[in-house]
Protein backbone atom coordinates (compact mmCIF):
# COMPACT_ATOMS: atom_id res chain seq x y z
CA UNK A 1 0.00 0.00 0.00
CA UNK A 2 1.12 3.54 -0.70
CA UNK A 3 -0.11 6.43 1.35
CA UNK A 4 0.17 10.11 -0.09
CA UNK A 5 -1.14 12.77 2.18
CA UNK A 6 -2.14 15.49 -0.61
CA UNK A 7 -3.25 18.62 -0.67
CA UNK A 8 -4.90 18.49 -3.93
CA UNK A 9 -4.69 22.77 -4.36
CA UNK A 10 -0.79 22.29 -4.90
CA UNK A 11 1.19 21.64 -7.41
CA UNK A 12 3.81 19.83 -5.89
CA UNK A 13 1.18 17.55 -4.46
CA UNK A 14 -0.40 16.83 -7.52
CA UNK A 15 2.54 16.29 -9.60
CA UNK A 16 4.12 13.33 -7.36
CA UNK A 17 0.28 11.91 -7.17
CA UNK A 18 1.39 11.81 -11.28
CA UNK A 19 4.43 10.73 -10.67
CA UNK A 20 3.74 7.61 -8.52
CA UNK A 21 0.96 6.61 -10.82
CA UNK A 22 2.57 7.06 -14.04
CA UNK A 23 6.24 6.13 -13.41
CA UNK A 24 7.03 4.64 -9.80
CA UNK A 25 4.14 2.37 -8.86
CA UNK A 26 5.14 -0.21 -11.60
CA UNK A 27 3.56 -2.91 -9.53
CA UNK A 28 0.25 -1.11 -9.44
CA UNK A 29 -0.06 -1.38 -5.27
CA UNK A 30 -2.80 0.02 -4.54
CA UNK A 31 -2.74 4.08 -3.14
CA UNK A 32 -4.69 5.68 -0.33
CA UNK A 33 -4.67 9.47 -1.17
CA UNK A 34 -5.48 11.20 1.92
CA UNK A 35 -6.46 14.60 1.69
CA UNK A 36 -4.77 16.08 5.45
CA UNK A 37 -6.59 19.14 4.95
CA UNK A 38 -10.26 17.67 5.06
CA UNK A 39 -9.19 15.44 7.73
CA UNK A 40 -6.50 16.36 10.01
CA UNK A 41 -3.70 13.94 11.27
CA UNK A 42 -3.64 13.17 14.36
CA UNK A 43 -0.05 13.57 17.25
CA UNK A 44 0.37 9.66 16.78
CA UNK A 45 -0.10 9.40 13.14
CA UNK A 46 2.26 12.76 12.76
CA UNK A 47 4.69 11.22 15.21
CA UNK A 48 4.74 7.89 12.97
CA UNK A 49 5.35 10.26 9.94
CA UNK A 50 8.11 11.96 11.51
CA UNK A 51 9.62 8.33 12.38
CA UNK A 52 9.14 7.44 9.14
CA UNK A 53 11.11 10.36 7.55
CA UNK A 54 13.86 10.28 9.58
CA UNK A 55 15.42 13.86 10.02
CA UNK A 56 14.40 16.78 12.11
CA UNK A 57 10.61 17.90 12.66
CA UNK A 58 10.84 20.83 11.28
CA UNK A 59 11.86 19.19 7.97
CA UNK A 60 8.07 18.23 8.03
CA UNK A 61 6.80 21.95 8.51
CA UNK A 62 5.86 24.49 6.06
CA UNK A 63 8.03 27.23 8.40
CA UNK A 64 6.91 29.59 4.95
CA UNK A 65 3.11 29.44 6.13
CA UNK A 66 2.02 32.71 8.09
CA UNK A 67 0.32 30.43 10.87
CA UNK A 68 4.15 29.25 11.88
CA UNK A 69 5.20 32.84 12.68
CA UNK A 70 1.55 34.21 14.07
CA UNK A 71 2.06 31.12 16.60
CA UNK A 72 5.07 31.81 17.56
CA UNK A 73 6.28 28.35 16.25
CA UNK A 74 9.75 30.00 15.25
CA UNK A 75 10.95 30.31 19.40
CA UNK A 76 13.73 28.39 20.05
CA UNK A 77 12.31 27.56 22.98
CA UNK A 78 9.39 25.60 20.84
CA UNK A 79 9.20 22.07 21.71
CA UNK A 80 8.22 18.93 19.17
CA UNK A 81 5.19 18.37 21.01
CA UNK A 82 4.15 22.12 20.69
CA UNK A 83 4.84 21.33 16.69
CA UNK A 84 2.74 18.28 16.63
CA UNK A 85 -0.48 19.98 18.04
CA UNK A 86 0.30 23.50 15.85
CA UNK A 87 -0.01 20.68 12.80
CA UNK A 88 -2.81 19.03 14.17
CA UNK A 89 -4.48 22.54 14.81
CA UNK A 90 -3.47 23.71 11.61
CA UNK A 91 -3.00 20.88 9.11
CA UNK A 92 -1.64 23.63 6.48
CA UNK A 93 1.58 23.24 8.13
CA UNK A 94 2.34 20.17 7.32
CA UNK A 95 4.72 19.94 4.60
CA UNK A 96 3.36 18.16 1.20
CA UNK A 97 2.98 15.77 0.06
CA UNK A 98 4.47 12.83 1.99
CA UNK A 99 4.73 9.62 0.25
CA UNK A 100 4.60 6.14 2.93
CA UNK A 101 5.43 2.94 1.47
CA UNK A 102 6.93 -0.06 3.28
CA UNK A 103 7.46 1.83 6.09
CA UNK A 104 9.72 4.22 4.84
CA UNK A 105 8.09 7.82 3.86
CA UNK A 106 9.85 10.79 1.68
CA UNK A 107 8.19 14.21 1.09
CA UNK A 108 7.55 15.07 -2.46
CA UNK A 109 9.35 18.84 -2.73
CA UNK A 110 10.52 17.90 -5.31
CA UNK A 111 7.98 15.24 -6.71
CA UNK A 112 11.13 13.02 -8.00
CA UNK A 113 12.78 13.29 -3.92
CA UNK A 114 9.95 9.97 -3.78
CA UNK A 115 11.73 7.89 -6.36
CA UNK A 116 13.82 6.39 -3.36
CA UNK A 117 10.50 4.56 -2.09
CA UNK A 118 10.24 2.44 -4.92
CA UNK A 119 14.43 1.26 -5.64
C-alpha cells in the first residue's frame, strides 16, 4: 500500500500523485490518497510520519506558512510536542505531500525526492 497525504490545491502535491501513478508504482499497489486538509492527522499518526522520515521535525513543517510565525512556532524555545499539536491545529503546516510505502516515507518537494520509495 502507498499512502500520499495530498493537498490536492498544490502543485507539488499533484505532480508526485502523477508521478507515482505514471512512473514509480510499476507494480500497481494500490494508493490511499489522503487529503490532510479535510481530515487532520492526528499527534500519533504525525509522530509515525516523523519516524518514518527520519530527520528533524521541522523538515516536516511548512516554516513559509504565516500560521508558523503568528504562533510563535519560530521560538527556540518551541518544543516537538508544541509542533505536533500546531499541525494538528493547523494541518496547512504540514509539509506536502508525503509519500509512505513499506514503512519508509519521503516528502515530495521535489515530486522526484519519492523515487527512493520504490528502488
Amino acid at each position: 500500500m502507498i499512502t500520499i497525504y495530498h493537498n490536492a490545491r498544490c502543485s507539488k502535491s499533484r505532480a508526485t500523485c502523477e508521478l507515482v501513478s505514471s512512473t514509480y508504482n510499476k507494480a500497481n499497489e494500490p494508493v490511499e490518497i489522503v487529503e490532510y486538509l479535510k481530515a487532520a492527522l492526528t499527534v500519533d499518526q504525525l509522530k509515525s510520519l516523523h519516524t518514518m522520515l527520519g530527520g528533524p521535525l521541522l523538515d516536516m513543517v511548512r516554516t513559509n506558512e504565516a500560521e508558523y510565525t503568528a504562533l510563535g512556532l519560530d521560538a527556540n524555545s518551541v518544543t516537538d510536542d508544541q509542533l505536533y499539536e500546531a499541525i494538528v491545529s493547523h494541518p496547512i503546516l504540514l509539509q506536502r505531500p508525503i509519500v509512505v510505502r513499506n514503512g519508509r516515507a519521503a516528502i515530495g518537494r521535489p515530486p522526484e525526492n519519492v523515487a527512493v520509495l520504490f528502488d
